[in-house]
C-alpha atoms as a PDB file:
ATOM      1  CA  UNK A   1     -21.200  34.049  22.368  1.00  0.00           C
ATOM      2  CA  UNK A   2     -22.758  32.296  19.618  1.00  0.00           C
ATOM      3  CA  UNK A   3     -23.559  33.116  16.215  1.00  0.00           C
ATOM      4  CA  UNK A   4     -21.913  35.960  14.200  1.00  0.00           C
ATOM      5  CA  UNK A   5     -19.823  38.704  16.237  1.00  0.00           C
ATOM      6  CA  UNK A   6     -20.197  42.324  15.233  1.00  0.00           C
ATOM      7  CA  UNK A   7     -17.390  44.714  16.290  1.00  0.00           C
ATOM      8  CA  UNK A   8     -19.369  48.020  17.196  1.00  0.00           C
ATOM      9  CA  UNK A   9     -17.615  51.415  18.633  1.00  0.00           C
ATOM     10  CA  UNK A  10     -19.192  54.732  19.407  1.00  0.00           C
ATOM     11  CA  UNK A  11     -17.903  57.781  21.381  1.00  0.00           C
ATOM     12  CA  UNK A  12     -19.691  59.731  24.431  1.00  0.00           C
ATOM     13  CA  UNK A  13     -18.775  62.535  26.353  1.00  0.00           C
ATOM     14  CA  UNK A  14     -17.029  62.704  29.991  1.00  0.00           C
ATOM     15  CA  UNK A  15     -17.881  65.797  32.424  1.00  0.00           C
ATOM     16  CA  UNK A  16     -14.455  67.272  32.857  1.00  0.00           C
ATOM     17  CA  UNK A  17     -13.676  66.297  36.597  1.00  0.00           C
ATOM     18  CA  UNK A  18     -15.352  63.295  36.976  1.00  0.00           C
ATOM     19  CA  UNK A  19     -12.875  60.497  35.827  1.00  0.00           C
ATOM     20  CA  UNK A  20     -12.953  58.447  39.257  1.00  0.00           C
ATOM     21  CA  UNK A  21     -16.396  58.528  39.808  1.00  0.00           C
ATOM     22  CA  UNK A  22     -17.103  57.165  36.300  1.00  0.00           C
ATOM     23  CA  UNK A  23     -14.201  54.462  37.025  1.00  0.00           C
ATOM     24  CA  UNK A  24     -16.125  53.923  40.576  1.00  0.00           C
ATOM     25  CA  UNK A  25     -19.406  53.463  39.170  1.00  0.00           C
ATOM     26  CA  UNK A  26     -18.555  51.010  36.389  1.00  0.00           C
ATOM     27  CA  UNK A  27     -16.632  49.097  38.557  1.00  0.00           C
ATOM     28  CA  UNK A  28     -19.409  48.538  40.822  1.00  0.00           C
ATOM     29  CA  UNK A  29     -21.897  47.874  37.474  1.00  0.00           C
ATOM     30  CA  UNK A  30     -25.285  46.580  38.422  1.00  0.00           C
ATOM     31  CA  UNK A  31     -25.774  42.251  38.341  1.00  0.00           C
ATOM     32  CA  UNK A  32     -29.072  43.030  36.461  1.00  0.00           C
ATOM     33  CA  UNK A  33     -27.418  45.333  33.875  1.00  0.00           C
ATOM     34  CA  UNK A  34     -24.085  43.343  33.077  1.00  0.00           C
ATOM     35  CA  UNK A  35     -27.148  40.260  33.349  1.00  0.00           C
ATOM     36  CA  UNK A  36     -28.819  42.032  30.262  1.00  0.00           C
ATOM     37  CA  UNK A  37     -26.276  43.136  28.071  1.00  0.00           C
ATOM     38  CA  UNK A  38     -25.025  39.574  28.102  1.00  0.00           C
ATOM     39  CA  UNK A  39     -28.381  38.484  27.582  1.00  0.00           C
ATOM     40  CA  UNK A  40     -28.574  40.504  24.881  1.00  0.00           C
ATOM     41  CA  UNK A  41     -25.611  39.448  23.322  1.00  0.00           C
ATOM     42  CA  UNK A  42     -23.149  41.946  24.235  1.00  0.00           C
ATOM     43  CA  UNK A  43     -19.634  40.842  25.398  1.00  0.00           C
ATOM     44  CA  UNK A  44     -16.121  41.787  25.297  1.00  0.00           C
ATOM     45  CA  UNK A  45     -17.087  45.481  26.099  1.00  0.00           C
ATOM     46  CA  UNK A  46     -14.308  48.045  26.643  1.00  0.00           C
ATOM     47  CA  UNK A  47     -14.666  51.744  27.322  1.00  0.00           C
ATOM     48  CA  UNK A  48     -11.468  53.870  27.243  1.00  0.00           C
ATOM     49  CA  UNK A  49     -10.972  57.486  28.270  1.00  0.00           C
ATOM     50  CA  UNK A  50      -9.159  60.269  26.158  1.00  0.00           C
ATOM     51  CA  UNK A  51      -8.229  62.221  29.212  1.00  0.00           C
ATOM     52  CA  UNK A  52      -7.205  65.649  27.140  1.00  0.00           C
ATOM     53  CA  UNK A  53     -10.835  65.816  25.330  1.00  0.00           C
ATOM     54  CA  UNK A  54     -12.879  63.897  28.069  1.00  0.00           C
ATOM     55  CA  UNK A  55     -13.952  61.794  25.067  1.00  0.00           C
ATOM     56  CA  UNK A  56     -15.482  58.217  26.159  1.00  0.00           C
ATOM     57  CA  UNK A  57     -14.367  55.221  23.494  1.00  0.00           C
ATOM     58  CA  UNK A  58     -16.782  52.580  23.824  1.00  0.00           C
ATOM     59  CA  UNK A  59     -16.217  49.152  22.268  1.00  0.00           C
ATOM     60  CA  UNK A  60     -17.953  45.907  22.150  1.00  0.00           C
ATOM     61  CA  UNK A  61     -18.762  42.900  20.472  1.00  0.00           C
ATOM     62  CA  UNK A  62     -22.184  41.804  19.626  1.00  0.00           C
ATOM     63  CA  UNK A  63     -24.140  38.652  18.829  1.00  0.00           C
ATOM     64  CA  UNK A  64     -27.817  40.301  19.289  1.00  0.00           C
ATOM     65  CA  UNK A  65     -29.466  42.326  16.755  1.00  0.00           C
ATOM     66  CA  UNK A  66     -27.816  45.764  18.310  1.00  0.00           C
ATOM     67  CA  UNK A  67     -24.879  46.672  20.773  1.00  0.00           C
ATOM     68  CA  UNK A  68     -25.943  48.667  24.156  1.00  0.00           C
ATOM     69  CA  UNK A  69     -26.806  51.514  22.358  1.00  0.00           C
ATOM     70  CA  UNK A  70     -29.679  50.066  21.018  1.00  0.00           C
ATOM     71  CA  UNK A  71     -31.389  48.837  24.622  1.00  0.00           C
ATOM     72  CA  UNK A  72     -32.675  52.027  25.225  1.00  0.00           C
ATOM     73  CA  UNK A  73     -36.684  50.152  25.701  1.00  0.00           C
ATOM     74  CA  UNK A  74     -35.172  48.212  29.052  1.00  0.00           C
ATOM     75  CA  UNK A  75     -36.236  49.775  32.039  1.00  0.00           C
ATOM     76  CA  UNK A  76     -32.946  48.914  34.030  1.00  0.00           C
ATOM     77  CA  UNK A  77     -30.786  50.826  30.953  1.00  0.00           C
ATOM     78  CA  UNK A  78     -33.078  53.569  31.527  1.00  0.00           C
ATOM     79  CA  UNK A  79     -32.142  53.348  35.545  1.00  0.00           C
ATOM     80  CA  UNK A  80     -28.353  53.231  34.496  1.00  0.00           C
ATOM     81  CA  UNK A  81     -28.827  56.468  31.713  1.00  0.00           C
ATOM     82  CA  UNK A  82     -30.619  58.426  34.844  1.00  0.00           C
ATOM     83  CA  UNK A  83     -27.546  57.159  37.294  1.00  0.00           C
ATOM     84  CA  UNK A  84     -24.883  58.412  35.175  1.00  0.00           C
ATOM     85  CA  UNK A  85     -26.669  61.344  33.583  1.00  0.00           C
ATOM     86  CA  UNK A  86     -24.941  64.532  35.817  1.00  0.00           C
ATOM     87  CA  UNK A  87     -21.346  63.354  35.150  1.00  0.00           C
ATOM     88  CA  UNK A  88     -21.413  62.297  31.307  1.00  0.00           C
ATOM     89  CA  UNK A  89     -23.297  64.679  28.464  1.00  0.00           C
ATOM     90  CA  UNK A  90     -26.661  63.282  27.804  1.00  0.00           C
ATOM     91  CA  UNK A  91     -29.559  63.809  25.496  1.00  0.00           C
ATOM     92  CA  UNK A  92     -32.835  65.385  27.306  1.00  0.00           C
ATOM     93  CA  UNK A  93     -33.959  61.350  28.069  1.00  0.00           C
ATOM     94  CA  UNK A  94     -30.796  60.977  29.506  1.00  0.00           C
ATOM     95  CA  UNK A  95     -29.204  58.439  27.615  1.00  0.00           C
ATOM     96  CA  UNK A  96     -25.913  59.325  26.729  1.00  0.00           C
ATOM     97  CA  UNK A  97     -25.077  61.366  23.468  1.00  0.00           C
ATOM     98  CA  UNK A  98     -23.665  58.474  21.442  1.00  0.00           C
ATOM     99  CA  UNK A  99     -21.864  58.501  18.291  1.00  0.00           C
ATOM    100  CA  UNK A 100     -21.474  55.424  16.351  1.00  0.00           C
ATOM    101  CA  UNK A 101     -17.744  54.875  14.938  1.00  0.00           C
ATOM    102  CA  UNK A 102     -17.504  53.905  11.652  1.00  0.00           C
ATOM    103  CA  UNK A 103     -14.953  50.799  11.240  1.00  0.00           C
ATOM    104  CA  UNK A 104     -11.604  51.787   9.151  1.00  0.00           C
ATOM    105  CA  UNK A 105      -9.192  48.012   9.864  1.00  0.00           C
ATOM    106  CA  UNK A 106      -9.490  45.466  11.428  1.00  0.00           C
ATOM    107  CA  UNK A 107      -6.927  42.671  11.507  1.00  0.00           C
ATOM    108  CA  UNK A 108      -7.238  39.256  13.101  1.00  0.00           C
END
């Protein structure tokens, strides 16, 4: 990645019961969607569980203007939203309800 890297985290929310098919599914992520999140100028992207709240931690580092959250417009993240929309909590466009983490350290 070139250019200035911007360390961006956000929660979501997991369906309780649906741990392995959220594993499954990322494992097989779509060519054209890993394609345009690097594209975009997201990389080292990480999502961890919190199995005792189902809570999703999502991080990633970003050269673009705006992490994944922000490619909401592309019609394949709109695909992906619609995919994954009965086992996560999603907003009524089904993208993913999303909530931005607000950096507290960092250390090199």
């Amino acid at each position: 990645m070139e250019g200035k890297i911007k360390r961006m985290a956000f929660k979501m929310k997991l369906n309780p019961g649906f741990k392995e098919e959220y594993k499954k599914r990322h494992a097989a992520l779509w060519p054209e969607m890993r394609k345009m999140l690097k594209d975009s100028g997201v990389g080292n992207y990480s999502i961890f569980l919190d199995e005792e709240t189902n809570t999703l931690f999502g991080y990633q580092e970003v050269t673009g203007e705006g992490g994944s959250q922000e490619l909401g417009n592309e019609a394949i993240v709109q695909k992906w939203w619609d995919y994954m929309a009965d086992i996560m909590e999603v907003n009524p466009d089904n993208s993913p309800v999303s909530i931005p983490l607000e950096e507290m350290f960092y250390m090199e």
